[in-house]
Protein backbone atom coordinates (compact mmCIF):
# COMPACT_ATOMS: atom_id res chain seq x y z
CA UNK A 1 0.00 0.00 0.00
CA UNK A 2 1.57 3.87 -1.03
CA UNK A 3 0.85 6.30 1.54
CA UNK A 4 1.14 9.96 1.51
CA UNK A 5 2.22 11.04 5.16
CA UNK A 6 1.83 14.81 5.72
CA UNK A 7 2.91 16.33 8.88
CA UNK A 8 4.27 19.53 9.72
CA UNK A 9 8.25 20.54 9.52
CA UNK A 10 8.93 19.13 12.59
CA UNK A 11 12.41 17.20 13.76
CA UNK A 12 11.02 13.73 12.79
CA UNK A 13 12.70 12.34 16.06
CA UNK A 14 11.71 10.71 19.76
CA UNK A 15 13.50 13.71 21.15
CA UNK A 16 12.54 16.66 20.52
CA UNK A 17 11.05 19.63 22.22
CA UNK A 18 7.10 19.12 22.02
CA UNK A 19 5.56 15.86 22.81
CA UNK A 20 3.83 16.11 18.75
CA UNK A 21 7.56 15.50 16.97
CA UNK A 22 7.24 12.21 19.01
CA UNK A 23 3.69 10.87 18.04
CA UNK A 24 4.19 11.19 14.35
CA UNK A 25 7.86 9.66 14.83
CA UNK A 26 6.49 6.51 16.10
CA UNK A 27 3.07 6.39 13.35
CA UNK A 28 6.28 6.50 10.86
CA UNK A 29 7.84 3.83 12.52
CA UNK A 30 4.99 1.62 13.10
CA UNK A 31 3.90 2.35 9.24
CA UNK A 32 7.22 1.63 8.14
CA UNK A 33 7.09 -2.01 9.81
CA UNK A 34 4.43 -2.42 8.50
CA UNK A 35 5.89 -2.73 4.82
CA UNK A 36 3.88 0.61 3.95
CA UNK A 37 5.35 2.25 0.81
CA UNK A 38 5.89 5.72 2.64
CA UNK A 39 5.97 9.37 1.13
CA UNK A 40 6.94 11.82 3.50
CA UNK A 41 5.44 15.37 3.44
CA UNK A 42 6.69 18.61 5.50
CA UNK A 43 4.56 21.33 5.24
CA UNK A 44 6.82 24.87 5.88
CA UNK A 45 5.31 27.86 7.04
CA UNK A 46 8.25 30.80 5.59
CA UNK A 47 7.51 32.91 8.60
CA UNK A 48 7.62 29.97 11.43
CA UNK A 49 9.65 26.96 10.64
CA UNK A 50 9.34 24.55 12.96
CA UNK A 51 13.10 23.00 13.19
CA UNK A 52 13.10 20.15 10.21
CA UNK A 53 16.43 21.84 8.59
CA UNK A 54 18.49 22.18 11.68
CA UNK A 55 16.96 18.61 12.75
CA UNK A 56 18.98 16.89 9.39
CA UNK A 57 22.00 18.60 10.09
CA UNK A 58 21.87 18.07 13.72
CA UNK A 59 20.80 14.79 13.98
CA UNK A 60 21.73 13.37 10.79
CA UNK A 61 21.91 9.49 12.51
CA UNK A 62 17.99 9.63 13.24
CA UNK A 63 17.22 11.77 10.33
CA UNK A 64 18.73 8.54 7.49
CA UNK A 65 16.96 6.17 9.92
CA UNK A 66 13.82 8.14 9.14
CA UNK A 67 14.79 8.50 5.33
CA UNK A 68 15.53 5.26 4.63
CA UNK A 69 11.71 4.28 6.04
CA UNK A 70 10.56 6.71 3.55
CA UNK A 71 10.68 6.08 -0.50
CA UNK A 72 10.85 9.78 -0.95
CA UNK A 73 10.37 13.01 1.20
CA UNK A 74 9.52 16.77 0.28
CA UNK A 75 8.89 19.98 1.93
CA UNK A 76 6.16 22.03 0.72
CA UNK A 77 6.73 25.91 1.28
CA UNK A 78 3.11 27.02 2.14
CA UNK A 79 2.19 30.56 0.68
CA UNK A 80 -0.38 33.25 2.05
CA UNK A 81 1.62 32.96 5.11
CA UNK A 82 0.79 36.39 6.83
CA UNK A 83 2.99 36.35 10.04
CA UNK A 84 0.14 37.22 12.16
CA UNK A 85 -2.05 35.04 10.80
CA UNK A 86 0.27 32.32 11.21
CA UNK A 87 -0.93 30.32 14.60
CA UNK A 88 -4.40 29.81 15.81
CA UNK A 89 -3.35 32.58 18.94
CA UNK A 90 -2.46 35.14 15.66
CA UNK A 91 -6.29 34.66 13.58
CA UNK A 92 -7.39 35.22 17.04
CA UNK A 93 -5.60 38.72 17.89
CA UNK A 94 -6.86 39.43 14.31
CA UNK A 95 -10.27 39.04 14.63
CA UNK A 96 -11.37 42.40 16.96
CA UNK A 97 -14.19 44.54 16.60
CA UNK A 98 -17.12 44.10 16.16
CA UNK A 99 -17.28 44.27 12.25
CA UNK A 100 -14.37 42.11 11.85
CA UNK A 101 -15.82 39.69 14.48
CA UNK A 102 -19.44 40.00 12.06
CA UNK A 103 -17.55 39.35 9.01
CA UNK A 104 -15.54 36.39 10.38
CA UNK A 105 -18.77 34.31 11.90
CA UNK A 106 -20.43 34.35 8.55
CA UNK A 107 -17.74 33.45 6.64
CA UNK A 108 -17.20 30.22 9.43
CA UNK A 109 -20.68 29.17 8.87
CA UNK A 110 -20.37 29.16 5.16
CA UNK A 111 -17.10 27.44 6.00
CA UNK A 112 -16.27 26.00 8.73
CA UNK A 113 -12.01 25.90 7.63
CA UNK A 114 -12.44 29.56 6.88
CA UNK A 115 -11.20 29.27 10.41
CA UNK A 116 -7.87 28.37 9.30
CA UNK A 117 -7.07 30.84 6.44
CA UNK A 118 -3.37 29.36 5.31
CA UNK A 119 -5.28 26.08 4.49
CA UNK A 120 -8.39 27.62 2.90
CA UNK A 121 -5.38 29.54 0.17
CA UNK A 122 -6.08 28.75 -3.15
CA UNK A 123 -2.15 28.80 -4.46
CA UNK A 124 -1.65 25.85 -1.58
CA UNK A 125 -4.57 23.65 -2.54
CA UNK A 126 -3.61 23.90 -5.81
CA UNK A 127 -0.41 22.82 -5.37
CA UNK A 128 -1.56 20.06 -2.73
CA UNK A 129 -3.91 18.86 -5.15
CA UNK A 130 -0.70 18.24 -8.34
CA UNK A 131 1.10 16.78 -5.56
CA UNK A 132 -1.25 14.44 -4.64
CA UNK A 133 -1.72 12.99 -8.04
CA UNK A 134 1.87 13.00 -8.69
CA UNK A 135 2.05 10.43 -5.51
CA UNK A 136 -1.37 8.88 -6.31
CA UNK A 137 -1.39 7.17 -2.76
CA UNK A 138 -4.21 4.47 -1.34
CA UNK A 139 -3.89 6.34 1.69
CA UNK A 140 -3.45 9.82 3.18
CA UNK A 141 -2.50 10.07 6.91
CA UNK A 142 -2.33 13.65 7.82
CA UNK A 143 -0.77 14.88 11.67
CA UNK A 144 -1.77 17.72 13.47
CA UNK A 145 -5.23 20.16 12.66
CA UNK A 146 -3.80 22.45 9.95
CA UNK A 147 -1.85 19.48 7.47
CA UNK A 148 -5.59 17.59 7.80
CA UNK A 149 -7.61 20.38 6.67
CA UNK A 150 -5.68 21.50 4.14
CA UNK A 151 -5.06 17.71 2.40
CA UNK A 152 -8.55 16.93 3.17
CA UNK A 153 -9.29 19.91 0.79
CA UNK A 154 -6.90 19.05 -1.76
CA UNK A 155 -7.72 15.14 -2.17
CA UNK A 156 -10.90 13.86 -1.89
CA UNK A 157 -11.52 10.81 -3.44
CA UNK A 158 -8.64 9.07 -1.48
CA UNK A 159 -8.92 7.06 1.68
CA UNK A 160 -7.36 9.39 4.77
CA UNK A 161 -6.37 8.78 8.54
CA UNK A 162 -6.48 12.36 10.69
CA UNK A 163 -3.27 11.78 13.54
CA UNK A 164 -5.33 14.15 16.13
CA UNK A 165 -3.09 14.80 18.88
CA UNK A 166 -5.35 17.60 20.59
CA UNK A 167 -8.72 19.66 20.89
CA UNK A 168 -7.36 23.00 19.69
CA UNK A 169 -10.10 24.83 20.77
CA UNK A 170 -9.64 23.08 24.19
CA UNK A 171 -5.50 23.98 24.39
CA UNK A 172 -6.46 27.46 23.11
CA UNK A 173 -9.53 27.91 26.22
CA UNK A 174 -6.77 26.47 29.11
CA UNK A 175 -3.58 29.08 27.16
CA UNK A 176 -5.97 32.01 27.90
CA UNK A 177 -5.37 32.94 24.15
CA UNK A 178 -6.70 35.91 22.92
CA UNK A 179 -10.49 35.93 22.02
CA UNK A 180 -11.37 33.01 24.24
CA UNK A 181 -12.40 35.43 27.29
CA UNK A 182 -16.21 36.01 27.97
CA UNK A 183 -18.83 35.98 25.04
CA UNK A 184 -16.35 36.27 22.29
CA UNK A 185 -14.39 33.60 23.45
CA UNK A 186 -17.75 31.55 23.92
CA UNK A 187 -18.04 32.32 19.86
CA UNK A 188 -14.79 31.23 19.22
CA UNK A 189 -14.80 28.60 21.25
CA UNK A 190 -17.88 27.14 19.35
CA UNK A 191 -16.34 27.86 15.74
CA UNK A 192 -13.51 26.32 16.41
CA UNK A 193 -14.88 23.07 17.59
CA UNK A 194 -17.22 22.97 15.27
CA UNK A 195 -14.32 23.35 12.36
CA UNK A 196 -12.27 20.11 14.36
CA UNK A 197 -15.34 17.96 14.75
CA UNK A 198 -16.34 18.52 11.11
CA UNK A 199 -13.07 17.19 10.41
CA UNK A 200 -12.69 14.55 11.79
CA UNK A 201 -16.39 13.30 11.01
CA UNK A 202 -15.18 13.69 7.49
CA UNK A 203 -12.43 11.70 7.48
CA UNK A 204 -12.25 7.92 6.97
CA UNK A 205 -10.26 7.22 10.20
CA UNK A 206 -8.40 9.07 13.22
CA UNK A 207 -5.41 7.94 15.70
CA UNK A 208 -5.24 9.11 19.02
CA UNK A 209 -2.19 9.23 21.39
CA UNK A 210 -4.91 9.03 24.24
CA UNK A 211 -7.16 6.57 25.36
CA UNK A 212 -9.42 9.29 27.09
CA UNK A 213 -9.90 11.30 23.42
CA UNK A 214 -10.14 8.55 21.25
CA UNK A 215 -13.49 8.08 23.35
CA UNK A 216 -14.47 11.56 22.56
CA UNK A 217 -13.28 11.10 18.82
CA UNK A 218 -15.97 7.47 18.13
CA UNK A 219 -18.31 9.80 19.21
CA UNK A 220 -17.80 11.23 15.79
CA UNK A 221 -16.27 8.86 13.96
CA UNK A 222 -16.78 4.61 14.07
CA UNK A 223 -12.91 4.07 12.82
CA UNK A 224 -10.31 5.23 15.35
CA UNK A 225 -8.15 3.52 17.41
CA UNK A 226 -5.78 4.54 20.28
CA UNK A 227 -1.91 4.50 19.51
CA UNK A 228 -0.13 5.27 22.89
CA UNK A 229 3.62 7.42 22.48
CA UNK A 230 6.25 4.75 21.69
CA UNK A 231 10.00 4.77 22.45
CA UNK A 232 12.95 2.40 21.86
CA UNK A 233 14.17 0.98 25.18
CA UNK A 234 16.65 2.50 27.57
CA UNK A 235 19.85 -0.16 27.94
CA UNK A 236 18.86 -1.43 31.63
CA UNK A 237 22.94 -1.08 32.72
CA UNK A 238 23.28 0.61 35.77
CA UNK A 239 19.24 0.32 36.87
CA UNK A 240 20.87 -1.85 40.19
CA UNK A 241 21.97 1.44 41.43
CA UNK A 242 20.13 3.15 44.16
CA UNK A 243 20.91 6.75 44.23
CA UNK A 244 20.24 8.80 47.33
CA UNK A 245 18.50 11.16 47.65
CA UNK A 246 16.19 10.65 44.73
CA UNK A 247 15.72 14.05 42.47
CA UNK A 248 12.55 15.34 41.27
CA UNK A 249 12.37 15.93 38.05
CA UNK A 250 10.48 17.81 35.42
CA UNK A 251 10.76 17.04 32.19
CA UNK A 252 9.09 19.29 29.26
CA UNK A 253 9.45 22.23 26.54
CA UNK A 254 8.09 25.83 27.88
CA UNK A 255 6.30 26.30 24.82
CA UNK A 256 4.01 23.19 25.32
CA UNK A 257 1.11 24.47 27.06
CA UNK A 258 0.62 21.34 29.33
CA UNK A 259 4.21 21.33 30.60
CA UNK A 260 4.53 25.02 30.97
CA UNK A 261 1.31 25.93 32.77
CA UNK A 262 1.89 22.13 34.59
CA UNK A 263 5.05 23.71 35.71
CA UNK A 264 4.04 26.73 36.90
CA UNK A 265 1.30 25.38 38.89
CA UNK A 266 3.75 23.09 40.77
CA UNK A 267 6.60 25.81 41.49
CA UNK A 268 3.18 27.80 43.29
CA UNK A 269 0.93 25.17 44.88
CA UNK A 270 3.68 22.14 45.44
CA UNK A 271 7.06 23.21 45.88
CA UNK A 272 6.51 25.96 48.85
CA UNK A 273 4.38 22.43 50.87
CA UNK A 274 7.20 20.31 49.88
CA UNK A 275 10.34 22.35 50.52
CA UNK A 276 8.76 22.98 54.57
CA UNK A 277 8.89 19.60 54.86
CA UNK A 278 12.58 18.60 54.60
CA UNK A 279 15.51 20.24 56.39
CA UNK A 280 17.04 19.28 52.78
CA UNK A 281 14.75 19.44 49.89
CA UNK A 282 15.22 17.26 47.36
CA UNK A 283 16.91 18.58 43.99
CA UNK A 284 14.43 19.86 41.28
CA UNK A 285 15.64 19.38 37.96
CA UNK A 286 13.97 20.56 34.99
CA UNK A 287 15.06 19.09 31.57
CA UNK A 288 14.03 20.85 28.64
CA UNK A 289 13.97 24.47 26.85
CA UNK A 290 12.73 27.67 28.53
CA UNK A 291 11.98 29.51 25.36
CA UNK A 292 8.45 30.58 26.38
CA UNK A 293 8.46 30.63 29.56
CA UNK A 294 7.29 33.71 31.52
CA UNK A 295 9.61 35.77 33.57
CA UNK A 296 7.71 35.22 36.96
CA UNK A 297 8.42 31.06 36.17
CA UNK A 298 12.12 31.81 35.65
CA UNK A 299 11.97 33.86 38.86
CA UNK A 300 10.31 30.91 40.40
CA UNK A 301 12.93 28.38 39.12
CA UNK A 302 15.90 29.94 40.24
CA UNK A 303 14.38 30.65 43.82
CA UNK A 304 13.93 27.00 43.81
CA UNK A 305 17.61 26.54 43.18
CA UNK A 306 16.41 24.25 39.79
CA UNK A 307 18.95 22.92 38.32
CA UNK A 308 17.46 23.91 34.26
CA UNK A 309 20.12 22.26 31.73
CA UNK A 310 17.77 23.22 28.69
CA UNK A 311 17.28 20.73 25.95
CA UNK A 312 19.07 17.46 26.82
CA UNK A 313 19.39 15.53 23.19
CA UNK A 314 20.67 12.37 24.55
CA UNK A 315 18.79 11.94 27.66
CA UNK A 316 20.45 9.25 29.19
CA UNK A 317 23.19 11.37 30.38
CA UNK A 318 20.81 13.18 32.39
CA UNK A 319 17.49 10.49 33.50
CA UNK A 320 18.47 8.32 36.40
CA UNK A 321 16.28 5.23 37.84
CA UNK A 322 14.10 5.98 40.82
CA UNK A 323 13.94 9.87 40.48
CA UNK A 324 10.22 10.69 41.12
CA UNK A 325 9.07 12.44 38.11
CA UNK A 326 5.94 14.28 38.29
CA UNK A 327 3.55 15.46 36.08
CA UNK A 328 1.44 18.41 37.08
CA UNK A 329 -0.92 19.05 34.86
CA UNK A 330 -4.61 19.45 36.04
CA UNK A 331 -6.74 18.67 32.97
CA UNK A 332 -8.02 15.27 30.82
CA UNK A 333 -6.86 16.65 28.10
CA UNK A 334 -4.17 15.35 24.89
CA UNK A 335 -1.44 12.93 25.43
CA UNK A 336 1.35 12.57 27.90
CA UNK A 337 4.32 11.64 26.24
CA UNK A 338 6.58 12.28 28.49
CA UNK A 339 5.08 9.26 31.10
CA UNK A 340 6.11 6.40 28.67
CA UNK A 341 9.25 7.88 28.58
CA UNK A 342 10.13 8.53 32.37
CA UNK A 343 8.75 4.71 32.97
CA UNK A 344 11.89 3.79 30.49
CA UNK A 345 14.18 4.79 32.79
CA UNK A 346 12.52 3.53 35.74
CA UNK A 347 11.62 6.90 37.44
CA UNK A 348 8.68 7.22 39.82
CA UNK A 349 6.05 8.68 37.97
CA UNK A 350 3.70 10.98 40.47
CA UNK A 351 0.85 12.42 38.57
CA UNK A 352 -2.80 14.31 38.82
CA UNK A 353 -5.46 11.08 37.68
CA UNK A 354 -6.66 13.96 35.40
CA UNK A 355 -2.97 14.04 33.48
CA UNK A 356 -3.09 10.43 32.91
CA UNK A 357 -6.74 9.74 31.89
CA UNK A 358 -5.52 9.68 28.20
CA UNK A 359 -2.91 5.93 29.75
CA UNK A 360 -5.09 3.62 30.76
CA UNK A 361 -2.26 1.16 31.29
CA UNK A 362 -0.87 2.19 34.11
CA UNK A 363 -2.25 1.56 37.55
CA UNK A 364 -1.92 3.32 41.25
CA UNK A 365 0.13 1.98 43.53
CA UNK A 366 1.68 -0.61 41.04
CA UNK A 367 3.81 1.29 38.71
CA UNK A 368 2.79 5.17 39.26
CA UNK A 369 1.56 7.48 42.72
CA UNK A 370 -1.56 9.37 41.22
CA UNK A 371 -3.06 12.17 43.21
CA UNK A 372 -6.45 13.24 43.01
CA UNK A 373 -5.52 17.13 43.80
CA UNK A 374 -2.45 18.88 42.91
CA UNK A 375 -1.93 19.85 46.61
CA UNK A 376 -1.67 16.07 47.77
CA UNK A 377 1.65 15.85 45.59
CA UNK A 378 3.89 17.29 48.23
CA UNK A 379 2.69 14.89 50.88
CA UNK A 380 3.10 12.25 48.44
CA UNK A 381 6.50 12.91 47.11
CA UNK A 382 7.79 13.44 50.51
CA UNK A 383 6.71 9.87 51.48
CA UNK A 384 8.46 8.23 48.37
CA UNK A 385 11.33 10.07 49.61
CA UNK A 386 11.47 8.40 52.62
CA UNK A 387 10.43 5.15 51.32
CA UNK A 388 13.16 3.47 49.59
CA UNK A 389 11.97 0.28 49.08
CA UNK A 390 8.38 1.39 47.38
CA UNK A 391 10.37 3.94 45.26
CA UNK A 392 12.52 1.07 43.59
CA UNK A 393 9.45 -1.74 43.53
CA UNK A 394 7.25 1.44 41.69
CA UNK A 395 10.13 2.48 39.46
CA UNK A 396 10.61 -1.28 38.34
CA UNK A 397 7.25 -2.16 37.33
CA UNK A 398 6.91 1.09 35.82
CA UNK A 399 9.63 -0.52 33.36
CA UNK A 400 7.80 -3.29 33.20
CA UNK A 401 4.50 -1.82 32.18
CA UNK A 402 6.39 0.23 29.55
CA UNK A 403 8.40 -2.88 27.54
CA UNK A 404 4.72 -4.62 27.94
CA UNK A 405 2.85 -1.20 26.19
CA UNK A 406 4.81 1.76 25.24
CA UNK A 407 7.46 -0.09 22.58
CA UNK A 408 6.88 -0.17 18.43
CA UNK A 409 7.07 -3.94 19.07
CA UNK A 410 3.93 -3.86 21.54
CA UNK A 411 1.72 -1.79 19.71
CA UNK A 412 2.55 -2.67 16.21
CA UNK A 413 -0.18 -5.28 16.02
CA UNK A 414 -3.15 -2.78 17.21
CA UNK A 415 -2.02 -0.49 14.55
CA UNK A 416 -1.17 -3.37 11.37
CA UNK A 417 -5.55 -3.94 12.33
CA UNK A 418 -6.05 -0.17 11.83
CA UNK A 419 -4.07 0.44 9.05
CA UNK A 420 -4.93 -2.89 7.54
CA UNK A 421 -8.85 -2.00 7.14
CA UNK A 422 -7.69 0.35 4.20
CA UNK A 423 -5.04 -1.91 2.49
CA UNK A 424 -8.52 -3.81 1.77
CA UNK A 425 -10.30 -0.93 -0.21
CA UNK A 426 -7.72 -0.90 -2.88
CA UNK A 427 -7.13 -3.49 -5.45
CA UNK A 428 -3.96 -6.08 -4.80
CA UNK A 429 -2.35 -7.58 -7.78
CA UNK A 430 -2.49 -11.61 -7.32
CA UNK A 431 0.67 -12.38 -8.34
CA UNK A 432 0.08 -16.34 -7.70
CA UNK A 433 -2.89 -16.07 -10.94
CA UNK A 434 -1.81 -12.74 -12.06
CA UNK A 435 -5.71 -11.11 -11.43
CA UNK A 436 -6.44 -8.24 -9.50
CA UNK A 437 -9.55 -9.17 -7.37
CA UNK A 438 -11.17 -6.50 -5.34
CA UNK A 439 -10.73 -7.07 -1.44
């Protein structure tokens, strides 16, 4: 089967800022197992490129594993790119007054995508709709809200999968972007899910990275299925070691909503509980890129003494077994991709029951500490601190529950199913009687 995969310029990699760059890694990966004739599709925005040049020079070792999964690969230079119009934030700032507010609400009800202007451009459709034909796939899988709409525009007639990773008009409601305050935002709010559940009724079949929304998404559509994050297993030399004191660690890029606002909720509500009950608190360490963070969280971090070493490519120099790593966030909303990947290394995952709704696998008590509240964490933490032996028994099922769930090996069947459904709407040359039966 030829697929078209579309995505946005992204690092194709397992470690990259964002937890997105890792979801479509692993649908590549799991495709490409699946003897899937791949063509690879980066779609550029001039005015924001997302990191996919720097990736290939930077990581050129991932980038010709990726490549050589891949019988060809392009980036498409999207035009009509107005810099302010650029993100979903941007069309928002646009859109005061009461005029432009008028003009903008009819044109979503004659359109629903008039919500997303770059993808409603004629020059780009065009040009999605030659290079379409030019691949003439069986399939079209599409990542992320903006690459759907606009190849859902620019090839009907062939079968296509929508990779949803999140509700944007959820992500934009819980940023506090502009326009989704009061009655306008209620508007907005209601145009833009209305434009993503269109979508991805329209569609012949979505992937989730979470259990929790691919509930939400058979609501709208009967073919979905639930692909949790994947990685490639950490090298278990050295797990025997016990170190003491355990860190806590936070791992996550600034600009992600989840991990930024997760953050910033833990440095107020957590950290002041935790740090009055130790004569020594425990080191915080928090891996990943500040860019977009506020100045108040920077304040925060360094009166924390947080040890902040940015954007840690190789992570193993950095992650050690039976840290407690906790995960903050306060909603049941998208995919946390950073859980499969702190069970890896056997850390002590200590989470909200509301940031893990999307996992299903994993279980409290067994091989994570969930909280109910986000002020219960300190309490929590500072008994796992003082509990050796239920650190390390937590921390090594944790690694158990990920080789059993969150590998390409143990979720490749669950997606050959999914994928499999549309291998059997196109024909497939016999070659034992040389006929071409319909299947």
């Amino acid at each position: 089967m030829r697929c078209l995969f579309v995505m946005p310029d992204h690092p194709v990699s397992p470690n990259t800022p964002g937890g997105g760059p890792v979801v479509m890694y692993a649908h590549l990966e799991l495709m490409a197992h699946a003897g899937v004739e791949i063509h690879l599709l980066l779609l550029r925005q001039p005015h924001r490129p997302l990191g996919f040049e720097e990736y290939v020079v930077d990581q050129a070792e991932a980038w010709s594993r990726v490549d050589g999964w891949c019988a060809s690969h392009s980036v498409f230079d999207l035009s009509g790119a107005d810099p302010s119009a650029d993100s979903y934030r941007g069309r928002l700032a646009r859109s005061r007054g009461v005029a432009a507010g008028a003009r903008r609400f009819a044109a979503a009800v004659r359109d629903p995508f008039s919500q997303f202007p770059i993808a409603s451009d004629s020059t780009n459709l065009r040009a999605m709709e030659r290079f379409v034909k030019s691949v003439d796939p069986h399939l079209v899988w599409a990542e992320n809200l903006l690459p759907a709409v606009i190849v859902r525009r620019a090839a009907r007639g062939v079968p296509m999968v929508y990779g949803h990773h999140d509700w944007i008009w959820r992500i934009l409601q819980l940023n506090d972007a502009p326009g989704m305050r009061g009655i306008r935002g209620e508007v907005n709010t209601r145009l833009y899910r209305r434009a993503e559940e269109l979508l991805v009724r329209e569609v012949d079949g979505c992937v989730s990275p979470s259990a929790e929304e691919t509930k939400q998404l058979r609501l709208l559509n009967r073919h979905v299925a639930y692909l949790p994050p994947t990685y490639t297993p950490h090298d278990e030399d050295g797990f025997s070691t016990r170190p003491v004191p355990p860190r806590i660690v936070h791992l996550g890029d600034m600009r992600t909503v989840a991990s930024r606002v997760g953050l910033e909720r833990f440095l107020d509500v957590v950290w002041p509980a935790l740090r009055a009950g130790f004569d020594r608190t425990p080191e915080l360490v928090v891996i990943g890129s500040l860019e977009g963070a506020a100045e108040s969280l920077r304040e925060s971090l360094s009166e924390a003494n947080a040890f902040c070493p940015g954007f840690v490519q190789d992570l193993s120099t950095i992650m050690r077994p039976y840290d407690i790593h906790v995960i903050p966030w306060e909603h049941r909303t998208g995919s946390r991709t950073r859980v499969p990947l702190a069970l890896n290394y056997s850390q002590v995952v200590v989470s909200t029951r509301a940031a893990v709704a999307g996992l299903p696998e994993l279980t409290d008590g067994e091989d994570c500490v969930l909280v109910d509240e986000l002020s219960s964490m300190a309490e929590t933490v500072r008994g796992l601190v003082a509990d050796e032996a239920r650190r390390l028994r937590i921390g090594r099922s944790g690694r158990t529950t990920f080789m059993k769930h969150f590998t390409r090996e143990g979720v490749q069947p669950r997606f050959d199913r999914f994928v499999g459904a549309f291998e059997c709407r196109h024909d497939v040359v016999d070659t034992a009687d040389g006929q071409t039966p319909g299947l």
